[in-house]
C-alpha atoms as a PDB file:
ATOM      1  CA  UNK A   1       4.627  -5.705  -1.336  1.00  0.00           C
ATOM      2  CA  UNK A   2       3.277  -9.252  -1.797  1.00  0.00           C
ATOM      3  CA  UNK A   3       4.194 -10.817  -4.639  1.00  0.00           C
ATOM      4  CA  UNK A   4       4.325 -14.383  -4.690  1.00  0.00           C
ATOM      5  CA  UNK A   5       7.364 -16.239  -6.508  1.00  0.00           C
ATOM      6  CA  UNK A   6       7.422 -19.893  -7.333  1.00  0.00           C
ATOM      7  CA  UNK A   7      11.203 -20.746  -7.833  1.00  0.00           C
ATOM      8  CA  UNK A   8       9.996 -24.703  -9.122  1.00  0.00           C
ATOM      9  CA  UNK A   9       8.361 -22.713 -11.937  1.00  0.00           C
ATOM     10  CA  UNK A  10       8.928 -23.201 -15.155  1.00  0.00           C
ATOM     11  CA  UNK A  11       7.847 -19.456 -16.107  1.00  0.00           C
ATOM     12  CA  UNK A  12      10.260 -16.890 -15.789  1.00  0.00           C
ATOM     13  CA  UNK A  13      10.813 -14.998 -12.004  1.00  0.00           C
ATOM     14  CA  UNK A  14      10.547 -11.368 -14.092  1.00  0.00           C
ATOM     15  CA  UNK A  15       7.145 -12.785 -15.566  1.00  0.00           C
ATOM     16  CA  UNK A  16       6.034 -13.868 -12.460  1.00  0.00           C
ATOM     17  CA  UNK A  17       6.971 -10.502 -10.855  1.00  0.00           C
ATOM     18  CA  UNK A  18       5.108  -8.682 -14.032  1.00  0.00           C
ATOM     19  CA  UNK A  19       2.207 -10.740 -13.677  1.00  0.00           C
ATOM     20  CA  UNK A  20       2.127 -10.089  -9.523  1.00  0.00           C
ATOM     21  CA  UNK A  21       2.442  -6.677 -10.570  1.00  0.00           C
ATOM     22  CA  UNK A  22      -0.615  -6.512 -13.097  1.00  0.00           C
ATOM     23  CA  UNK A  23      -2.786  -8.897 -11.018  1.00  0.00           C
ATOM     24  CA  UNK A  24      -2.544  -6.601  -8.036  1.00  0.00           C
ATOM     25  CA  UNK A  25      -3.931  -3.222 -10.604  1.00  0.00           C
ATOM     26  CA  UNK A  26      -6.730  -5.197 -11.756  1.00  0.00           C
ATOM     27  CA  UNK A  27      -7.544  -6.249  -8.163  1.00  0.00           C
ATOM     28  CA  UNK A  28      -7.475  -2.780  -7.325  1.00  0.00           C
ATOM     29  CA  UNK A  29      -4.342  -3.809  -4.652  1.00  0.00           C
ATOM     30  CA  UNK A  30      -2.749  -1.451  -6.131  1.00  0.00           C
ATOM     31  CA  UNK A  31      -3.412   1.794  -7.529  1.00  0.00           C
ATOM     32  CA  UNK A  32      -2.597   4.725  -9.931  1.00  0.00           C
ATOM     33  CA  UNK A  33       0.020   6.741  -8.426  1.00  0.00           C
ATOM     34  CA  UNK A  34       0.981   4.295  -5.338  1.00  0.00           C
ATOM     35  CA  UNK A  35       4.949   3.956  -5.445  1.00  0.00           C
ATOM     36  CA  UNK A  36       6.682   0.150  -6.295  1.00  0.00           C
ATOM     37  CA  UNK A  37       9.812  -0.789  -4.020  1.00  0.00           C
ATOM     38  CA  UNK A  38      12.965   0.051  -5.335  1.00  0.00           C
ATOM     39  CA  UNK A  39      14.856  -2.834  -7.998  1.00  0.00           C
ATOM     40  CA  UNK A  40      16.963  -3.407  -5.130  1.00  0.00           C
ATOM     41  CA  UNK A  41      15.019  -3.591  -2.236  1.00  0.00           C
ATOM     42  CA  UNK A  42      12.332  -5.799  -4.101  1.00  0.00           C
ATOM     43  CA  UNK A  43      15.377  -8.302  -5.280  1.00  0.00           C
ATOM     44  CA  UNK A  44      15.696  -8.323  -1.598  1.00  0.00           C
ATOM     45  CA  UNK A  45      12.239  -8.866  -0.281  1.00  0.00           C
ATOM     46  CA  UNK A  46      11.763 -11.739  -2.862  1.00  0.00           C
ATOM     47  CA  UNK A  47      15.169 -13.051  -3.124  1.00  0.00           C
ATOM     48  CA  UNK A  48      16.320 -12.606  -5.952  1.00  0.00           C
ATOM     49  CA  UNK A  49      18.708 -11.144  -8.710  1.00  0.00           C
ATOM     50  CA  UNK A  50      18.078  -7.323  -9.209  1.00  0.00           C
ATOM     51  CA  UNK A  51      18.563  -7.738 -12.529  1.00  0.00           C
ATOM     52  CA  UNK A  52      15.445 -10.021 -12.639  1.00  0.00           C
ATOM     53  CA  UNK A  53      13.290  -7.031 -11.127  1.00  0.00           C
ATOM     54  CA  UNK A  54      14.599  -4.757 -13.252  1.00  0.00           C
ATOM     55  CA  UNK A  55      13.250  -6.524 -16.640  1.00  0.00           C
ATOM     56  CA  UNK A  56      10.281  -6.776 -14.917  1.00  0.00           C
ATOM     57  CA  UNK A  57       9.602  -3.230 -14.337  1.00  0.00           C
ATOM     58  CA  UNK A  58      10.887  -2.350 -17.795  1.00  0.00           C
ATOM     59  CA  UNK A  59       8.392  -4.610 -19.722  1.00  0.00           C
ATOM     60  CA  UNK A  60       5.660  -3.306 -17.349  1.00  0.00           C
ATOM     61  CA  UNK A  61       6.783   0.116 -18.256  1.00  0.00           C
ATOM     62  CA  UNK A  62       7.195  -0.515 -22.065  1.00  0.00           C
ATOM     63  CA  UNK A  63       3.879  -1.811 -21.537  1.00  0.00           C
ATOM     64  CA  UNK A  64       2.097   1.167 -19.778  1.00  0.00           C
ATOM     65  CA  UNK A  65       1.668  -0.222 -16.007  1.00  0.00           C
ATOM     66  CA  UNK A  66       4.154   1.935 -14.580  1.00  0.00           C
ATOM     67  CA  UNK A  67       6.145   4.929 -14.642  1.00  0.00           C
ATOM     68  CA  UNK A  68      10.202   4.986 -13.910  1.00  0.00           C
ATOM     69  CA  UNK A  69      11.039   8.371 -12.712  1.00  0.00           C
ATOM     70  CA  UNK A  70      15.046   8.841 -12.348  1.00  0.00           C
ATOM     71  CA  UNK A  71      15.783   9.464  -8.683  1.00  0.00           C
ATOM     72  CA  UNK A  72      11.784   9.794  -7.594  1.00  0.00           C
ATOM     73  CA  UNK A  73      10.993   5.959  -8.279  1.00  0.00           C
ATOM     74  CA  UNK A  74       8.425   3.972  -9.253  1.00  0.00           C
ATOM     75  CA  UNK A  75       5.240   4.351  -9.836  1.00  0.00           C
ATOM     76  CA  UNK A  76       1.915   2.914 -11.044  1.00  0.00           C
ATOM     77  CA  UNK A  77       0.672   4.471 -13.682  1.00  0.00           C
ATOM     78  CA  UNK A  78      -2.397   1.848 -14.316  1.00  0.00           C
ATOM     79  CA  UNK A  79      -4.569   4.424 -16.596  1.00  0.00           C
ATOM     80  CA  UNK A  80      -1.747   4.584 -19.432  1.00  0.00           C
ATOM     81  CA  UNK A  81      -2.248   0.575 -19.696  1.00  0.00           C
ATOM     82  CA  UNK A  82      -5.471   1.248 -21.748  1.00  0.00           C
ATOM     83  CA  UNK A  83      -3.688   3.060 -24.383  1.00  0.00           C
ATOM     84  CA  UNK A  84      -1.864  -0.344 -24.862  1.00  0.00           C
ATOM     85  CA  UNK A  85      -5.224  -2.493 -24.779  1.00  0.00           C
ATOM     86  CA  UNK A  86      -5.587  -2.569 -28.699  1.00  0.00           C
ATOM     87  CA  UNK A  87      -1.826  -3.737 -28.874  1.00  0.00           C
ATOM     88  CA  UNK A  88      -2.198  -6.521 -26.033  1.00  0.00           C
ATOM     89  CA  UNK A  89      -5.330  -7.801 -27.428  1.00  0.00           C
ATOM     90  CA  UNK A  90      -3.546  -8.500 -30.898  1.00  0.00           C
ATOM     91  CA  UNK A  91      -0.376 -10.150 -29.236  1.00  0.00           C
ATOM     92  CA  UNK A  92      -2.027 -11.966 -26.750  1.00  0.00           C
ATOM     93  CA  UNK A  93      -3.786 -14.232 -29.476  1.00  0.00           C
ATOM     94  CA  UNK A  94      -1.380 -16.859 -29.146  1.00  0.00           C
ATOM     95  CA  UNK A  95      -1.974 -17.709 -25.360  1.00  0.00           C
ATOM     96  CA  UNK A  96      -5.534 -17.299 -25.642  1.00  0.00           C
ATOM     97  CA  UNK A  97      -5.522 -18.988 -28.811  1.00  0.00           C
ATOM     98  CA  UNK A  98      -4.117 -21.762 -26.971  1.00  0.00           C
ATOM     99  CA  UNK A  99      -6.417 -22.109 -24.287  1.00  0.00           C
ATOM    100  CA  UNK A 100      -9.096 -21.784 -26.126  1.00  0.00           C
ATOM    101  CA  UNK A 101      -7.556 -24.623 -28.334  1.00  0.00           C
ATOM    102  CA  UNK A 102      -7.666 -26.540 -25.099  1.00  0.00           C
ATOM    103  CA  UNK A 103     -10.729 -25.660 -24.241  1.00  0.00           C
ATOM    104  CA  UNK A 104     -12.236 -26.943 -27.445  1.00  0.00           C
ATOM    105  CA  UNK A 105     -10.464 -30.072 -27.460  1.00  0.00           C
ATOM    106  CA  UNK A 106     -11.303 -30.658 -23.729  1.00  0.00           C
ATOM    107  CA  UNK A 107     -14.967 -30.464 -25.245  1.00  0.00           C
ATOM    108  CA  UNK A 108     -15.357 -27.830 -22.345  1.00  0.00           C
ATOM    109  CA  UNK A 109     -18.984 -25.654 -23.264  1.00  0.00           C
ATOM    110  CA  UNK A 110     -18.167 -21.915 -24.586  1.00  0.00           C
ATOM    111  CA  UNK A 111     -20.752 -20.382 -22.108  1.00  0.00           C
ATOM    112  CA  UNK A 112     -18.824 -22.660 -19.548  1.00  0.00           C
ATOM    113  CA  UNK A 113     -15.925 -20.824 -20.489  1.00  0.00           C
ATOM    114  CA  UNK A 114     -17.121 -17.261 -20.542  1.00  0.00           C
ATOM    115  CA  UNK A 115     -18.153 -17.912 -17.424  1.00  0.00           C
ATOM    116  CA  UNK A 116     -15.185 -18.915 -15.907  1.00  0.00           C
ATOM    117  CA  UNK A 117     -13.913 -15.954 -17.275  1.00  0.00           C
ATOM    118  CA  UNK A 118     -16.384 -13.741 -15.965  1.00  0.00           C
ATOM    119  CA  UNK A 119     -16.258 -15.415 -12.583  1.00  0.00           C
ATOM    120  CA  UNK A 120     -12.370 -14.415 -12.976  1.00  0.00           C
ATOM    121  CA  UNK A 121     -13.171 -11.092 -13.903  1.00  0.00           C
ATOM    122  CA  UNK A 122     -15.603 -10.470 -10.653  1.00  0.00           C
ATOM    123  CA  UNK A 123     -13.263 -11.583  -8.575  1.00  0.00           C
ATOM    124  CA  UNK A 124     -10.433  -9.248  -9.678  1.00  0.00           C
ATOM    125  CA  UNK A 125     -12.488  -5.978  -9.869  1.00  0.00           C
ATOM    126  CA  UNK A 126     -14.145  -7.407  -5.908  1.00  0.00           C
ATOM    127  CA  UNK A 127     -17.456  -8.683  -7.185  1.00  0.00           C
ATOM    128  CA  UNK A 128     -17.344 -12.079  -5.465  1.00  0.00           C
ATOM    129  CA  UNK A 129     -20.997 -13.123  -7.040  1.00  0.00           C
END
């Protein structure tokens, strides 16, 4: 699996494994069903703590992105995310809030920045336009 960690970071390692995690569903990298490394052998692979993997897969599973099945493994389990979509819209207001703060303050266009967002968009579902 790649997943790519920056240890200079200043956002958490089980964030940046989450968000490795959700960025690969939405690029279609992974799909419904395909199995996740164990805690262990992706602590391995990556370097780091199990423990750090493990709260990682349990806020993508509170979430809806994957499935823990007790001595099967892990799975993704990408179509259950849009039963949380209504949920993560409302508590994602304060990140988007912000950059949209930002954005206004930067003076930066709204079409300029739905359009960077579509471009985003395209280029997660494959639609490099």
């Amino acid at each position: 699996m790649l997943l790519s960690i920056d240890f200079g970071s200043d956002q958490p390692i089980y964030m940046q494994i989450r968000n490795g995690i959700v960025t690969g569903i939405a690029s279609g990298t992974l799909k419904d069903g395909d199995s996740l490394p164990s805690v262990r052998t992706l602590g391995t692979e990556i370097g780091v703590n199990l423990h750090t993997v493990n709260k990682a897969y349990q806020l993508l599973q509170s979430e809806g992105f994957i499935e823990i099945q007790r001595r099967r493994g892990t799975f993704i389990k990408a179509g259950d995310a849009a039963k949380h979509a209504a949920e993560f819209l409302k508590n994602c207001g304060g990140p988007l809030k912000t950059l949209v703060s930002e954005a206004v303050t930067r003076r930066i266009d709204r079409a300029v920045l739905h359009q960077m967002i579509d471009h985003m968009y395209d280029e997660l579902e494959g639609n490099k336009s």
